[in-house]
C-alpha atoms as a PDB file:
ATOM      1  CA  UNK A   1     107.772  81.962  97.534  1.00  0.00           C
ATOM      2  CA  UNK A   2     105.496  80.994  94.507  1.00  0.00           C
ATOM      3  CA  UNK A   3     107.104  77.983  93.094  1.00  0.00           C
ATOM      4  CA  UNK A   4     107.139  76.564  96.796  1.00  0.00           C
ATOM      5  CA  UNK A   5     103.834  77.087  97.207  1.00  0.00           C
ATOM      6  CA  UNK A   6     102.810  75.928  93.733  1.00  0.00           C
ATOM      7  CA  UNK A   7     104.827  72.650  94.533  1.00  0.00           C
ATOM      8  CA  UNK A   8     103.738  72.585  97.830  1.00  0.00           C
ATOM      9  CA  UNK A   9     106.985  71.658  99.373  1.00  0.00           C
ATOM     10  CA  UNK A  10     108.554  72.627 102.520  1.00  0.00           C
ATOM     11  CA  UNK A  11     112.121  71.492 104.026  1.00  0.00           C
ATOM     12  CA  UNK A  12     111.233  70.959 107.664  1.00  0.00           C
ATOM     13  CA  UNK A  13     114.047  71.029 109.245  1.00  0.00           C
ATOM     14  CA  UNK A  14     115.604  72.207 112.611  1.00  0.00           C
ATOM     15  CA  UNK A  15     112.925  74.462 114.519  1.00  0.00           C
ATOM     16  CA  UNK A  16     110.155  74.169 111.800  1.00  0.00           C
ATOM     17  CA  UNK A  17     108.698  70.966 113.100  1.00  0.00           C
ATOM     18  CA  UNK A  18     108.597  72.733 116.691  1.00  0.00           C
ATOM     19  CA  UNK A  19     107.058  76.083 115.460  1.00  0.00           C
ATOM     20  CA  UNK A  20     104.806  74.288 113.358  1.00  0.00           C
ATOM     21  CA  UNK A  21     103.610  72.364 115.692  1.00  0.00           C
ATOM     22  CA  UNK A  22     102.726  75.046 117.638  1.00  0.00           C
ATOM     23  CA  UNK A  23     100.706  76.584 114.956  1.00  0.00           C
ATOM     24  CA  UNK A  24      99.011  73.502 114.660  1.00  0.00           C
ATOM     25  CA  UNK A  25      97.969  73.329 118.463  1.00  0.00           C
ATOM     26  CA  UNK A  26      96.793  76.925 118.430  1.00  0.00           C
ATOM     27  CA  UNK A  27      94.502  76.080 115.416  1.00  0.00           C
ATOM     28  CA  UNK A  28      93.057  73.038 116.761  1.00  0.00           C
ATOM     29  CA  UNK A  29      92.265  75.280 119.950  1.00  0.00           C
ATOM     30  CA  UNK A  30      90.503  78.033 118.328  1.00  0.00           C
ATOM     31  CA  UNK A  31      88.723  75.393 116.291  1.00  0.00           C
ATOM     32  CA  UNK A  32      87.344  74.175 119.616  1.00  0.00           C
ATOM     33  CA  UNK A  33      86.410  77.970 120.978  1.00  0.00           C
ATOM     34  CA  UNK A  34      89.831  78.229 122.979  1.00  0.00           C
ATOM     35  CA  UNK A  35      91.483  81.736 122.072  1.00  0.00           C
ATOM     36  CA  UNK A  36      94.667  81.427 124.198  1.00  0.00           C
ATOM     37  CA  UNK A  37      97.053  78.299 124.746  1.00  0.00           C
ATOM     38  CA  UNK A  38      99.431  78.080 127.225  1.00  0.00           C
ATOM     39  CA  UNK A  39     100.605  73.791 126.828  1.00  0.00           C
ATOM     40  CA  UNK A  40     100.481  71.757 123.847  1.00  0.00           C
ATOM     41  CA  UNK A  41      98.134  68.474 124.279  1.00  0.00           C
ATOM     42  CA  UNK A  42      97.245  67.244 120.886  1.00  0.00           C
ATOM     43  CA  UNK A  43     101.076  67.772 119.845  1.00  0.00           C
ATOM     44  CA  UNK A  44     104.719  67.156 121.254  1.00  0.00           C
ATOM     45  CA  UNK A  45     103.020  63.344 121.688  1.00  0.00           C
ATOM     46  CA  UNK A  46      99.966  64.334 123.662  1.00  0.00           C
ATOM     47  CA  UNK A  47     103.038  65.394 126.587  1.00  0.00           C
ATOM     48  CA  UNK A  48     101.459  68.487 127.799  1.00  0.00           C
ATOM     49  CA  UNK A  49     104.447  70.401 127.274  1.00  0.00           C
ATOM     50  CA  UNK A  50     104.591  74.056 128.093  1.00  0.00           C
ATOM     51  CA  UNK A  51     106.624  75.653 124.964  1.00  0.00           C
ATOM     52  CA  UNK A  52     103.589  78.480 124.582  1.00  0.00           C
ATOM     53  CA  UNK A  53     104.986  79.779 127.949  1.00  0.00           C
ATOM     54  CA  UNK A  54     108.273  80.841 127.103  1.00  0.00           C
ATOM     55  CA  UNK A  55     107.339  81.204 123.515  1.00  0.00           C
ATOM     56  CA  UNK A  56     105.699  84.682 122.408  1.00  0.00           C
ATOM     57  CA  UNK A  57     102.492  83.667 119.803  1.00  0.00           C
ATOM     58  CA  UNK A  58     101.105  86.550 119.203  1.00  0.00           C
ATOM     59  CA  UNK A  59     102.599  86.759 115.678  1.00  0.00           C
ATOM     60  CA  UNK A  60     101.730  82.965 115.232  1.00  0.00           C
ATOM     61  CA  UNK A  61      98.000  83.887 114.807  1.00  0.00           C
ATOM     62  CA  UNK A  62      97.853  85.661 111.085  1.00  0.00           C
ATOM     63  CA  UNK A  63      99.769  82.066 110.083  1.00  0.00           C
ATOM     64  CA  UNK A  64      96.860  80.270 112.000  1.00  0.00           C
ATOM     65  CA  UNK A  65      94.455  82.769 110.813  1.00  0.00           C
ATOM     66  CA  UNK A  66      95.705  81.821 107.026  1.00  0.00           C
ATOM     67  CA  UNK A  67      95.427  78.511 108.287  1.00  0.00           C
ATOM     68  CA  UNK A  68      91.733  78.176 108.325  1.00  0.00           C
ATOM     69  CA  UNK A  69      91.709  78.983 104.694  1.00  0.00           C
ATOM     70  CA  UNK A  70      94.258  77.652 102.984  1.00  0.00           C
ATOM     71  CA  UNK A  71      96.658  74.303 103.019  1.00  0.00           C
ATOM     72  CA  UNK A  72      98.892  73.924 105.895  1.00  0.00           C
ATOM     73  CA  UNK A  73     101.700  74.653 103.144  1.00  0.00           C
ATOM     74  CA  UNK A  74     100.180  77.502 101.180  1.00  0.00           C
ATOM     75  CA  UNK A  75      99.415  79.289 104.774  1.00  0.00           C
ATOM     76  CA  UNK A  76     102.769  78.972 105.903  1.00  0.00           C
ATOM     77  CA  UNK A  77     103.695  80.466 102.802  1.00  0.00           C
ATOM     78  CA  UNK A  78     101.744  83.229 102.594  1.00  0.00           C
ATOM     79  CA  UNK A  79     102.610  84.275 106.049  1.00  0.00           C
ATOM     80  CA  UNK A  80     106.136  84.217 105.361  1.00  0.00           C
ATOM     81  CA  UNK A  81     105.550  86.397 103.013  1.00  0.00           C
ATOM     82  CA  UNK A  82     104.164  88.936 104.934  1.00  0.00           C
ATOM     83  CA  UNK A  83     106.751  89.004 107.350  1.00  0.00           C
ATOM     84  CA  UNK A  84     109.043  89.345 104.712  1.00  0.00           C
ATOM     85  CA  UNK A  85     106.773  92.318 103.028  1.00  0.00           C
ATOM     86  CA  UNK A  86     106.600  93.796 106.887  1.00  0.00           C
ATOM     87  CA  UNK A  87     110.230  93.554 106.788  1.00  0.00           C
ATOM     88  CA  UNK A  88     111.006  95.300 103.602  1.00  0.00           C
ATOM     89  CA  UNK A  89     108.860  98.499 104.828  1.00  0.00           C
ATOM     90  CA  UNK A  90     110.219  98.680 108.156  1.00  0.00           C
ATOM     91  CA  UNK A  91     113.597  98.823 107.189  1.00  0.00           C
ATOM     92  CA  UNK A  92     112.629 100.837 104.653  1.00  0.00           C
ATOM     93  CA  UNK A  93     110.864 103.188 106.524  1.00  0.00           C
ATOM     94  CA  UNK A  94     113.551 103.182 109.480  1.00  0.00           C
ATOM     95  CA  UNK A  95     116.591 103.802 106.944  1.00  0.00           C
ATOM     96  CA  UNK A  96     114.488 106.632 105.624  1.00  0.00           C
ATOM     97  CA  UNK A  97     113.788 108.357 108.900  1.00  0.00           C
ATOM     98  CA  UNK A  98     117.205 107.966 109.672  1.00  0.00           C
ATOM     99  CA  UNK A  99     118.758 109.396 106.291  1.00  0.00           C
ATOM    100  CA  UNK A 100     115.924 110.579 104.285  1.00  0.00           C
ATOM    101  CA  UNK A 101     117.286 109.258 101.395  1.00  0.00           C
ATOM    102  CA  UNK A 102     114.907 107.110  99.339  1.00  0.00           C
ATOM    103  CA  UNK A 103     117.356 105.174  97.315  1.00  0.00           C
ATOM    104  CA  UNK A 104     119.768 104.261 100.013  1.00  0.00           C
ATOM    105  CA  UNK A 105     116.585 103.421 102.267  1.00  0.00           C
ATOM    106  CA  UNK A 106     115.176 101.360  99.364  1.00  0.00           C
ATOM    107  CA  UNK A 107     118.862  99.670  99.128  1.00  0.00           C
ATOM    108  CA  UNK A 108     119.383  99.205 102.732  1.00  0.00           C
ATOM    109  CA  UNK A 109     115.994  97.617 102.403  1.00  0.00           C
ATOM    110  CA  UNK A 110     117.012  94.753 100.094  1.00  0.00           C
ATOM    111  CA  UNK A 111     119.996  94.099 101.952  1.00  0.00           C
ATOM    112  CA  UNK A 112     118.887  93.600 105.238  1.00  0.00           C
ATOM    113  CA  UNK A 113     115.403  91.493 104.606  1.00  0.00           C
ATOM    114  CA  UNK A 114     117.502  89.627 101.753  1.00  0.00           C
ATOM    115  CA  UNK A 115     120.414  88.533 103.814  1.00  0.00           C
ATOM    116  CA  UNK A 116     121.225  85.016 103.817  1.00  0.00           C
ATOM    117  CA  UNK A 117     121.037  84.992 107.553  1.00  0.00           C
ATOM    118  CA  UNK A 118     117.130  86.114 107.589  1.00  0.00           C
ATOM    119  CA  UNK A 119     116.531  83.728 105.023  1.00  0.00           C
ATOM    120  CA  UNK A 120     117.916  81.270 106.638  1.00  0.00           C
ATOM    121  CA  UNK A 121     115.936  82.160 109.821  1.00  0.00           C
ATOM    122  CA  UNK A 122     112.745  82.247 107.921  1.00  0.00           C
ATOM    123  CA  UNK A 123     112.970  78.152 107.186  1.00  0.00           C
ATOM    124  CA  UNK A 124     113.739  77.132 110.303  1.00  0.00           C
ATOM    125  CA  UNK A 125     113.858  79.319 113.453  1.00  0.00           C
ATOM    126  CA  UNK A 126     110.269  81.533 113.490  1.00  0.00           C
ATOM    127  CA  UNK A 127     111.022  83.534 116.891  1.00  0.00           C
ATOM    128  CA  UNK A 128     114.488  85.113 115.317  1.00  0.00           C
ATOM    129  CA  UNK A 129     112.825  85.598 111.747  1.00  0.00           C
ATOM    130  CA  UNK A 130     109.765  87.603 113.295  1.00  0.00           C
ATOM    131  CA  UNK A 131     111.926  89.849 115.509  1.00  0.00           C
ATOM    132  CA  UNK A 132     114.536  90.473 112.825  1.00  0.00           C
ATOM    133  CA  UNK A 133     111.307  92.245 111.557  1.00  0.00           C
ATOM    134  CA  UNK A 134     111.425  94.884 114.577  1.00  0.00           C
ATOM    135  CA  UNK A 135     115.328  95.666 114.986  1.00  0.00           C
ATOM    136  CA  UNK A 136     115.234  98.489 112.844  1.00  0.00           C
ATOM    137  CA  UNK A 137     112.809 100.500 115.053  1.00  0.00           C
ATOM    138  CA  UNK A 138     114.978  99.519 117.950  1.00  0.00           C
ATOM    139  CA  UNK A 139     117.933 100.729 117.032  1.00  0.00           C
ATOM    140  CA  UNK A 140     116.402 103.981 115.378  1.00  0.00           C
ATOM    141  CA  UNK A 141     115.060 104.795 118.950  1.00  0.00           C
ATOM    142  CA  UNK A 142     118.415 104.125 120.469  1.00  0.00           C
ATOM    143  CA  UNK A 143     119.912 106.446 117.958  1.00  0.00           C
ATOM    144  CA  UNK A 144     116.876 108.852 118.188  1.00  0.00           C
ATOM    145  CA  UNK A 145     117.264 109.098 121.813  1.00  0.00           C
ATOM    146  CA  UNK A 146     121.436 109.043 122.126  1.00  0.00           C
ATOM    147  CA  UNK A 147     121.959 111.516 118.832  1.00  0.00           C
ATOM    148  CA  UNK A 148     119.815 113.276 116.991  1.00  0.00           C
ATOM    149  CA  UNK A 149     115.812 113.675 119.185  1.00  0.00           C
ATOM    150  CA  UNK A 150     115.449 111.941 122.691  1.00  0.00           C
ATOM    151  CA  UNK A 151     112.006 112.948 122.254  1.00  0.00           C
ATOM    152  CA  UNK A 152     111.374 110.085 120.187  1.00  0.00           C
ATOM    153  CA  UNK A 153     112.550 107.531 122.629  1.00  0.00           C
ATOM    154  CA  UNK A 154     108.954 105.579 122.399  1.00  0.00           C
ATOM    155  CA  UNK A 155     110.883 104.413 119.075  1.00  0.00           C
ATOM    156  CA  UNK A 156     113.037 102.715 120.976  1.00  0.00           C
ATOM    157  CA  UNK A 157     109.652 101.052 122.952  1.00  0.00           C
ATOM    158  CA  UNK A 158     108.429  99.752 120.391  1.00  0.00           C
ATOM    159  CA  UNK A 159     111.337  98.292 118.735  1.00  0.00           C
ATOM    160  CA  UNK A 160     112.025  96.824 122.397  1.00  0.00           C
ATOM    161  CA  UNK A 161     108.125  95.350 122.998  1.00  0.00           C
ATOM    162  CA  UNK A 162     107.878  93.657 119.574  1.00  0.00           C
ATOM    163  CA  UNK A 163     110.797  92.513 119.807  1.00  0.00           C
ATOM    164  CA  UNK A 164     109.768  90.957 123.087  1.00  0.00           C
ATOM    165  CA  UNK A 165     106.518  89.544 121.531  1.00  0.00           C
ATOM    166  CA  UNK A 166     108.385  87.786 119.394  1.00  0.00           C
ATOM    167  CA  UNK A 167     111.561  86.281 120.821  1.00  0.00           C
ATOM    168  CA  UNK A 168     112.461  86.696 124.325  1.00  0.00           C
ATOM    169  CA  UNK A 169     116.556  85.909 123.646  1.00  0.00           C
ATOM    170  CA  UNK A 170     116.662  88.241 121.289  1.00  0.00           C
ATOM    171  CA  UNK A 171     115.478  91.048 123.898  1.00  0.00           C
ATOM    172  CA  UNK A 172     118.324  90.213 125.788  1.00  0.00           C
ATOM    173  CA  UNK A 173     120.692  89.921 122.814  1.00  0.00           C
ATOM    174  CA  UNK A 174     119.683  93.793 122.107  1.00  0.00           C
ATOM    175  CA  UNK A 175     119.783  94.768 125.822  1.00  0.00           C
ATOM    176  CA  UNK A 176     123.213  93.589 125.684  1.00  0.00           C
ATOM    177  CA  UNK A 177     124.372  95.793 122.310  1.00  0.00           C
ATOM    178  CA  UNK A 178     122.266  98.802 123.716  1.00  0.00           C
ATOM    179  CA  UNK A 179     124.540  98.795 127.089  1.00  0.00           C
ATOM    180  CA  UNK A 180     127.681  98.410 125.051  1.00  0.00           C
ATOM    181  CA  UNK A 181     126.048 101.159 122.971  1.00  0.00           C
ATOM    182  CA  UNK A 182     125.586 103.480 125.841  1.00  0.00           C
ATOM    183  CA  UNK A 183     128.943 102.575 127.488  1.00  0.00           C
ATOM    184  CA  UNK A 184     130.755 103.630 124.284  1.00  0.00           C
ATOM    185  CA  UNK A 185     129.048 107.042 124.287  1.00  0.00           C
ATOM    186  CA  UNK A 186     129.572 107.815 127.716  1.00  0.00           C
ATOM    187  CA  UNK A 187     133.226 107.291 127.245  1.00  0.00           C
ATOM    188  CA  UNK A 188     133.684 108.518 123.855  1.00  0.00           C
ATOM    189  CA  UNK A 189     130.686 111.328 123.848  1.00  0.00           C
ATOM    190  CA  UNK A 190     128.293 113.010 125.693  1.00  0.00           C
ATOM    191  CA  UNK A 191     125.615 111.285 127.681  1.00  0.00           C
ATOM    192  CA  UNK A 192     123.165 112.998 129.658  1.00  0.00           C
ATOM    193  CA  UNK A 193     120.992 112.244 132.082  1.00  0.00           C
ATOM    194  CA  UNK A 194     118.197 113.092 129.673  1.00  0.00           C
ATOM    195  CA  UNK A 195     119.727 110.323 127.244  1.00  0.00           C
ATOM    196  CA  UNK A 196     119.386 107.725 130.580  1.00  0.00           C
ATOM    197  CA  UNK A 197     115.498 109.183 131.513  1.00  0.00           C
ATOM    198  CA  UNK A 198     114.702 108.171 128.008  1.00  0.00           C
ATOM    199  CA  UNK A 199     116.326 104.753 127.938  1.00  0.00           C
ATOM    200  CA  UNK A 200     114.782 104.108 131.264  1.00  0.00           C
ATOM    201  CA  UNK A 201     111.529 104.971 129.633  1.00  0.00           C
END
């Protein structure tokens, strides 16, 4: 992240234009005393579109927050790098709750924030890269609840509501595994009614 932004270059490609466009509009906004914004009318050509309603910003602010501070290119820099650094603990910290081993947690941590797929997600398509961040706690609630303590299914929550804050395709992406999930222990294991109570929940 430091050479890029020393040199203060970005490859906009694909989604980045969008997304930072977006960023852009929410700045202007809270530059003029508007907290929330739901359509975009100093960007997308003055259009008025609506791409804040079907787009979770919540996790947009910190990069509009580093926005008042720094270059457009040094703040979208820096807040990749925090959701990169949030990524690295979560998985972390998931892998370790799940194993309690520190090494493999520390490995499993490296793999899964450095895969080329994140990285790729982090240049170009924002919603995916930020709720890549989250799937770890998901899927540690899912297997809190189905294997080892259902009374940890708020795990599973909030994996599922950040998530949700982030990219709304994704939460149906992961609705779909989690039923394929369940299916497959129902017919292969046990699954108890306590298991559904806490999915339901």
């Amino acid at each position: 992240i430091y050479p890029l932004i020393r040199y203060q270059r970005i490859g906009a490609m694909s989604d980045w234009l969008f997304h930072a466009s977006r960023v852009e509009q929410i700045y202007d906004n809270l530059r003029q005393g508007t907290c929330f914004t739901y359509i975009a009318t100093n960007y997308f050509q003055g259009s008025g579109m609506g791409s804040f309603l079907f787009y979770p910003t919540i996790f947009m602010y910190p990069w509009v927050g580093l926005r008042f501070i720094f270059s457009p290119v040094t703040a979208f820099y820096i807040w990749y790098g925090i959701v990169t650094l949030a990524a690295f603990i979560i998985s972390y910290w998931a892998m370790e709750q799940y194993s309690s081993n520190p090494y493999r947690s520390f490995i499993f941590s490296l793999i899964y924030t450095l895969c080329a797929y994140r990285v790729y997600l982090g240049n170009y398509v924002f919603g995916e890269f930020l709720a890549m961040t989250f799937l770890p706690i998901l899927f540690l609630g899912l297997y809190e609840i189905l294997y080892r303590n259902s009374d940890r299914w708020y795990l599973l929550a909030v994996g599922m509501a950040l998530v949700a804050y982030c990219h709304i395709l994704s939460v149906f992406l992961c609705v779909e595994i989690l039923t394929v999930l369940c299916a497959l222990k129902l017919i292969f294991g046990r699954f108890s009614w306590q298991n559904l109570i806490d999915i339901l929940k």
